[in-house]
Protein backbone atom coordinates (compact mmCIF):
# COMPACT_ATOMS: atom_id res chain seq x y z
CA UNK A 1 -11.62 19.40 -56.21
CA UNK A 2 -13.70 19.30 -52.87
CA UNK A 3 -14.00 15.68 -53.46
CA UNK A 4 -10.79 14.84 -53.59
CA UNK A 5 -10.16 17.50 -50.47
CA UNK A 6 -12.34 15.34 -48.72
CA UNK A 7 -10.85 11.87 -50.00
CA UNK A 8 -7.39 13.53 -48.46
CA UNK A 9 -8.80 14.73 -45.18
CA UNK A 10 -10.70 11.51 -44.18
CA UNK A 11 -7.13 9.41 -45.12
CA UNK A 12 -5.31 11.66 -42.71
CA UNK A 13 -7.97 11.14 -40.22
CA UNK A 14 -8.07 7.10 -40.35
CA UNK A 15 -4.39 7.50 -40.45
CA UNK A 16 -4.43 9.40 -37.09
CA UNK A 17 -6.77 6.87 -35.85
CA UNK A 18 -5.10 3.90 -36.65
CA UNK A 19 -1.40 5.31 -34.93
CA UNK A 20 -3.88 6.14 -31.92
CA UNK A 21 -4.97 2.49 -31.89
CA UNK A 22 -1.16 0.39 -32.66
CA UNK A 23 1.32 3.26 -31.06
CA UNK A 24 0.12 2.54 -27.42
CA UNK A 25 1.05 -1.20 -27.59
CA UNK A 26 4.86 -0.94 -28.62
CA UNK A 27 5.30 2.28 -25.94
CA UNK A 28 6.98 0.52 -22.68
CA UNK A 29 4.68 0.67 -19.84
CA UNK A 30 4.58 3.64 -17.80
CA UNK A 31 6.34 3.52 -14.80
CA UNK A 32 4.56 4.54 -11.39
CA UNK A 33 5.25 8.22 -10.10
CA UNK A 34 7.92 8.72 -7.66
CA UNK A 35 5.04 9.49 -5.07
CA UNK A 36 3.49 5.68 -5.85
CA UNK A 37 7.01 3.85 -6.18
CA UNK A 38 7.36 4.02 -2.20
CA UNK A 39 4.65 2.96 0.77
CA UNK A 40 5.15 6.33 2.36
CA UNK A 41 1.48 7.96 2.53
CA UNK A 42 -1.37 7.30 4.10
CA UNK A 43 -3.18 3.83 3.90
CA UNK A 44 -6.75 1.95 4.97
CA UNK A 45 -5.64 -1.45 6.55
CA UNK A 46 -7.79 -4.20 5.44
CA UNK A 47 -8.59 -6.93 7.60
CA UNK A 48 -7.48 -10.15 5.99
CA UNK A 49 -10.35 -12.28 8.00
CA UNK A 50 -13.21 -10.10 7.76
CA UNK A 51 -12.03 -8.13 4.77
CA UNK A 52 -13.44 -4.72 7.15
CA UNK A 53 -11.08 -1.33 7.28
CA UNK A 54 -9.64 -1.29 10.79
CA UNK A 55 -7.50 1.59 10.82
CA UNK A 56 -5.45 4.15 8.90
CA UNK A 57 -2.02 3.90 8.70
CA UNK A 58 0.67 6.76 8.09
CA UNK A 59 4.12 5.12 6.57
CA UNK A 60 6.78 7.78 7.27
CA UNK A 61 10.88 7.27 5.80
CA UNK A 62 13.38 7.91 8.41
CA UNK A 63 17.23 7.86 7.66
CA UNK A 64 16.62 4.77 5.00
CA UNK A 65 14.18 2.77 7.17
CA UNK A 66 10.12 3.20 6.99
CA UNK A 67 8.17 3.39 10.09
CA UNK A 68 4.53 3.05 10.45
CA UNK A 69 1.62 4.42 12.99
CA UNK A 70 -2.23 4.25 14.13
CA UNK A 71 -3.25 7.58 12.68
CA UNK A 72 -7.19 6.47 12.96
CA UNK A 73 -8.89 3.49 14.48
CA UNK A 74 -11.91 2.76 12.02
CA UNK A 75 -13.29 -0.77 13.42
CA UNK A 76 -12.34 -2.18 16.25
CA UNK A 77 -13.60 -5.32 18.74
CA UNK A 78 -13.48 -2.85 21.84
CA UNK A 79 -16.16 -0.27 22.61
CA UNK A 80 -15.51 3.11 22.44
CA UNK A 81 -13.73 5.74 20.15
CA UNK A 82 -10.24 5.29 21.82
CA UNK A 83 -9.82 1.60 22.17
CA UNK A 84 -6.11 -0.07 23.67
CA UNK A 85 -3.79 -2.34 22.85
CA UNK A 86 -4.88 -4.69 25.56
CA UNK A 87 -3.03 -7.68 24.32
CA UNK A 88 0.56 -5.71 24.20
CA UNK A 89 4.01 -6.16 26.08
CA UNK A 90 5.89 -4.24 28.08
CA UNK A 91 5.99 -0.35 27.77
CA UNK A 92 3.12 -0.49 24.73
CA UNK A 93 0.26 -2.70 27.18
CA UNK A 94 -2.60 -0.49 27.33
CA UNK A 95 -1.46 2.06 25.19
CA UNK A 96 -4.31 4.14 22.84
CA UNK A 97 -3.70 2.24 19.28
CA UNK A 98 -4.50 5.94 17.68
CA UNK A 99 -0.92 6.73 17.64
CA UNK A 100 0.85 3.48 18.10
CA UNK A 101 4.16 2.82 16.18
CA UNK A 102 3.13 -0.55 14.48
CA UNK A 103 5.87 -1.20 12.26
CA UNK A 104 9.61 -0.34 12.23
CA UNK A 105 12.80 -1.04 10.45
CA UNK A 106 11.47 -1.82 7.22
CA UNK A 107 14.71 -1.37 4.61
CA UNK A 108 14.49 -1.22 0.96
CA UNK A 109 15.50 -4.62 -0.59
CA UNK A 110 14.89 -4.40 -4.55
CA UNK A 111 11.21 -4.19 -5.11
CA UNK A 112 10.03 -4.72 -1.51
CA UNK A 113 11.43 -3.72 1.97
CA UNK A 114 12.32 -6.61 4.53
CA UNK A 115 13.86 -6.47 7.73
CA UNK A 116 11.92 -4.75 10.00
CA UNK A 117 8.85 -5.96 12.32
CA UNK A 118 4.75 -4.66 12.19
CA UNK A 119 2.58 -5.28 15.71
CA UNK A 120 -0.60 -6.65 15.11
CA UNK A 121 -2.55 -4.55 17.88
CA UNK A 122 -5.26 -7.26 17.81
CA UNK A 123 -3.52 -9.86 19.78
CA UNK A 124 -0.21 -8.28 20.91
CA UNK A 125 1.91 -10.01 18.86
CA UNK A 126 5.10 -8.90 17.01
CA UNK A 127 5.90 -9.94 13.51
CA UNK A 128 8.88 -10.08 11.06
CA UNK A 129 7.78 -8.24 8.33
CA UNK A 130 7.84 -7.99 4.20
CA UNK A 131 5.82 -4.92 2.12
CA UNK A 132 5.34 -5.17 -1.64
CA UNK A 133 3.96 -2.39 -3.91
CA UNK A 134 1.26 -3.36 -5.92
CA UNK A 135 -1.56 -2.45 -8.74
CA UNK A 136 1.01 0.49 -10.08
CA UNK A 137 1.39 1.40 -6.01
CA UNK A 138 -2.24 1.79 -4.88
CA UNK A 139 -2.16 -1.14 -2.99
CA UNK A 140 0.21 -2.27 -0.45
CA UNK A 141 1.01 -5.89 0.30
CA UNK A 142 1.79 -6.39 4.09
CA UNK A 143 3.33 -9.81 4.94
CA UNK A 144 4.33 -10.22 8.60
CA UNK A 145 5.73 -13.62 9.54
CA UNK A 146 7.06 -15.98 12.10
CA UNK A 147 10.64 -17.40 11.30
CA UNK A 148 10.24 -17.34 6.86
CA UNK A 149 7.97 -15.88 5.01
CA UNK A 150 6.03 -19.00 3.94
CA UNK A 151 4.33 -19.08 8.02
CA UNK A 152 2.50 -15.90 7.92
CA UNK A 153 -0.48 -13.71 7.13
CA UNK A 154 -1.01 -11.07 4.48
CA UNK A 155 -2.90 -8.21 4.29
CA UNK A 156 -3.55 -5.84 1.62
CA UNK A 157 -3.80 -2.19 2.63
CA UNK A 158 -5.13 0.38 -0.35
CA UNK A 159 -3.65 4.13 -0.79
CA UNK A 160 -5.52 7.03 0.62
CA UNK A 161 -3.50 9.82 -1.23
C-alpha cells in the first residue's frame, strides 16, 4: 500500500515537473508593463564615443508629445559641478545644462516616437530625432539625425526606475 502511495505521489510530482518545464514555451511572451511600454521615467545617457554616463535624463508626456530635460550632469568636459551649454544658440547659449530642455516634440508613431528634435549640449547642435524601446523597455534607443535617419548617431540610454 505505501509503495504504491509512493509510486502515485512521485508520478504526480514528475508530472508537475514536466508541465513546469513545456507550459512556459507555448505561453505568448509577456508583454512589458504599462510603466516600461513608454520612455517616460528617468534615464542615464550613455555616451556613444566613450561609452561614460553623462547625465540623467527625465522624459515627461505633455498633451501627446514627450519632452525631455538635464535633471543631473554626471560627466562632463567642463570643470565644475554646474557646467554650460557653451556651444548653444540663441536664448539657450550659456545656459546651466542641469535643467535644460534637450528634446521636444517627440509623437508616438507605432513602436517608436518621431518627429520631434533632442540638443546635443556637447556641441550645440540640434537634431531630428527617433526613440525606440528596447530589452522589454529598460533601455532606450536615441537616434537623432540630420535630414533621414540613415546620417546620424545613436545612443543607448538605460532606465533608472
Amino acid at each position: 500500500m505505501l509503495s504504491k502511495l509512493l509510486y502515485s505521489c512521485n508520478s504526480v510530482l514528475a508530472s508537475v515537473l514536466l508541465l513546469s518545464l513545456v507550459l512556459p514555451a507555448h505561453l505568448p511572451a509577456q508583454t512589458a508593463p504599462s510603466s516600461l511600454a513608454s520612455p517616460v521615467g528617468r534615464w542615464k545617457t550613455i555616451d556613444d564615443a566613450t561609452g561614460k554616463a553623462k547625465s540623467i535624463v527625465q522624459i515627461r508626456e505633455e498633451n501627446g508629445k514627450l519632452y525631455g530635460k538635464i535633471e543631473k550632469v554626471l560627466d562632463s568636459d567642463q570643470p565644475g559641478p554646474n557646467p554650460l551649454c557653451l556651444k548653444c544658440e540663441g536664448d539657450l547659449k550659456n545656459k546651466p545644462e542641469t535643467g535644460l530642455q534637450i528634446m521636444w516634440d517627440l509623437k508616438k508613431d507605432g513602436d517608436q516616437w518621431t518627429g520631434g528634435q533632442i540638443l546635443d549640449p556637447h556641441n550645440g547642435k540640434v537634431y531630428r530625432c527617433l526613440l525606440g524601446l528596447e530589452d522589454g523597455g529598460r533601455k532606450l534607443k536615441v537616434r537623432g539625425y540630420i535630414g533621414f535617419a540613415l546620417l546620424g548617431r545613436t545612443e543607448y540610454w538605460l532606465r533608472m526606475e
